[in-house]
C-alpha atoms as a PDB file:
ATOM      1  CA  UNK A   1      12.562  16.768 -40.277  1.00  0.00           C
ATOM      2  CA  UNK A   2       9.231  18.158 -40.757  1.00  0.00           C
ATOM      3  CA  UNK A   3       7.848  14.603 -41.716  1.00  0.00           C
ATOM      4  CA  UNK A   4       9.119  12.663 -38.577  1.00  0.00           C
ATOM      5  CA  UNK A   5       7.369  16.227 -36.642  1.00  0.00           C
ATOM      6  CA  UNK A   6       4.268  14.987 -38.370  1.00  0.00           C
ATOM      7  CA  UNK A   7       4.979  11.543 -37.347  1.00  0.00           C
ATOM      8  CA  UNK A   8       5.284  12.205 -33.448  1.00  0.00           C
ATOM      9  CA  UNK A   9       2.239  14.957 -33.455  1.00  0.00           C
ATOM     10  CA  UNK A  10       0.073  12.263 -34.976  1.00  0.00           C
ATOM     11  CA  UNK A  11       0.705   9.578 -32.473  1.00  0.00           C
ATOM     12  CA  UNK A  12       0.539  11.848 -29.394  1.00  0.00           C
ATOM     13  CA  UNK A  13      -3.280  11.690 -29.583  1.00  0.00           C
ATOM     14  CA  UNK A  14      -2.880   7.586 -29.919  1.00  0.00           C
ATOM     15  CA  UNK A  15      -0.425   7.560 -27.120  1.00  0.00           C
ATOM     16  CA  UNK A  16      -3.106   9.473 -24.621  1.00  0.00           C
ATOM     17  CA  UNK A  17      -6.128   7.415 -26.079  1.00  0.00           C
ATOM     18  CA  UNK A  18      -4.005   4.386 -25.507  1.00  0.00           C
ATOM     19  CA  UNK A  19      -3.311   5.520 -21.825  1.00  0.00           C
ATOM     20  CA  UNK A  20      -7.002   6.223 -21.458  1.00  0.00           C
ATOM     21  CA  UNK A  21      -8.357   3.016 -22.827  1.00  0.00           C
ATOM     22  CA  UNK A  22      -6.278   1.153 -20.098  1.00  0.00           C
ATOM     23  CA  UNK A  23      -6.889   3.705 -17.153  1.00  0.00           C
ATOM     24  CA  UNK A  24     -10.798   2.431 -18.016  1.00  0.00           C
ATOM     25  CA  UNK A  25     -10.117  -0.949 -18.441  1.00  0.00           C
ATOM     26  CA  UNK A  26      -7.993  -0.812 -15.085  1.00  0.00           C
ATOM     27  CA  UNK A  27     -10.429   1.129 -13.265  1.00  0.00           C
ATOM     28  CA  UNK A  28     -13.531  -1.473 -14.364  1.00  0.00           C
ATOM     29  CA  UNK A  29     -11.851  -4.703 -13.744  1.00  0.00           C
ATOM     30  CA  UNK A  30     -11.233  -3.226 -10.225  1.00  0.00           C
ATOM     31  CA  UNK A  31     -14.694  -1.526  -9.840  1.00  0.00           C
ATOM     32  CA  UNK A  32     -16.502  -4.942  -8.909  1.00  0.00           C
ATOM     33  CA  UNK A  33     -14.008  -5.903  -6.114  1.00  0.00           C
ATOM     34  CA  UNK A  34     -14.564  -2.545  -4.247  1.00  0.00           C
ATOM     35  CA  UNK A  35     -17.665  -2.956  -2.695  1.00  0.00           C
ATOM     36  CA  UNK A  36     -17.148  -6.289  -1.265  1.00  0.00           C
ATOM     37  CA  UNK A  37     -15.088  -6.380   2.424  1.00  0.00           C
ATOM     38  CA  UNK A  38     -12.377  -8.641   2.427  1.00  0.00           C
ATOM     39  CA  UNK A  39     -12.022 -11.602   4.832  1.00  0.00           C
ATOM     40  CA  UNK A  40      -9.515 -11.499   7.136  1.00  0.00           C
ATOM     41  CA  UNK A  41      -6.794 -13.268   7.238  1.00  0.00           C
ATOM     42  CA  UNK A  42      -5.848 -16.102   9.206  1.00  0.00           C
ATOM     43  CA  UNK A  43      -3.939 -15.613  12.594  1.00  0.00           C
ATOM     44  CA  UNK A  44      -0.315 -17.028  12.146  1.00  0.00           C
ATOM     45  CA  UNK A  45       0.499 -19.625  14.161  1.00  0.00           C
ATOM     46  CA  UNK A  46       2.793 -18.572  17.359  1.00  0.00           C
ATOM     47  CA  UNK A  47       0.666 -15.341  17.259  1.00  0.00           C
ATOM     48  CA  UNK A  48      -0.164 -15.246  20.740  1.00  0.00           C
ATOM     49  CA  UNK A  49       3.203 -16.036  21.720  1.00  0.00           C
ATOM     50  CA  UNK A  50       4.165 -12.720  20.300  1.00  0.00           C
ATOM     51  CA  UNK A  51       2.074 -10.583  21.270  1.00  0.00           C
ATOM     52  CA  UNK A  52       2.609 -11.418  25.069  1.00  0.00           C
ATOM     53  CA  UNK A  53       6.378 -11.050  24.580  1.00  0.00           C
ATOM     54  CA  UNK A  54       5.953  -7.576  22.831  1.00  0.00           C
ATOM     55  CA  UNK A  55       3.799  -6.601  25.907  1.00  0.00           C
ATOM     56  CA  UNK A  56       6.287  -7.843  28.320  1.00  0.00           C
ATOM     57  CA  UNK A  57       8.993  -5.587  26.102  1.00  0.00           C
ATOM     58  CA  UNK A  58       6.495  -2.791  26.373  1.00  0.00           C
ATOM     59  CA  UNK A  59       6.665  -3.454  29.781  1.00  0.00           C
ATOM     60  CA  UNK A  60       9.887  -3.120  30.585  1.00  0.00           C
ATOM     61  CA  UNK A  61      10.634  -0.348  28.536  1.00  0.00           C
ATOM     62  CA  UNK A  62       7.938   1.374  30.253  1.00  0.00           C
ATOM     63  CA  UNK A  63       9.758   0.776  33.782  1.00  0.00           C
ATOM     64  CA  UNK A  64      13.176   1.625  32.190  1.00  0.00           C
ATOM     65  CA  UNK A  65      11.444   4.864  31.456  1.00  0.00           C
ATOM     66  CA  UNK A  66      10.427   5.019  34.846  1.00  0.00           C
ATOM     67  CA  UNK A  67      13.383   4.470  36.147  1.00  0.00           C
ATOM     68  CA  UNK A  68      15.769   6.751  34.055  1.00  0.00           C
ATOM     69  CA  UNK A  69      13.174   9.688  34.583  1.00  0.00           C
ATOM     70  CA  UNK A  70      13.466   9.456  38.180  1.00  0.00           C
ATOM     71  CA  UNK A  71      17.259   9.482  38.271  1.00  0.00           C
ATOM     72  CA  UNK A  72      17.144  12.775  37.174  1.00  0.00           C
END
């Protein structure tokens, strides 16, 4: 028992210099993309389309609003 105790206390420290090796290695193969802006992406086609039928939805659930706070 005592041996396989050994075993595990000796690899702990590997385990968390493992884990901090790759939180490093994450964190600088991400570090060079974090000062640049992104582009933005390209409007979808039929985009326009949309958004004038979710106004016109707006719209009208504005009025129903209207309308059902007025009934009361």
């Amino acid at each position: 028992m005592q041996g396989q105790r050994l075993g595990l206390e000796l690899m702990r420290p590997k385990a968390a210099a493992a884990a901090v090796a790759l939180l490093i290695a994450l964190t600088a193969g991400c570090a060079h993309d974090a000062g640049t802006p992104r582009k933005a992406a390209a409007t979808p086609s039929g985009y326009a389309e949309m958004r004038q039928k979710l106004s016109a939805a707006e719209s009208a659930l504005a009025r129903a609003d209207k309308d059902a706070a007025q009934d009361h």
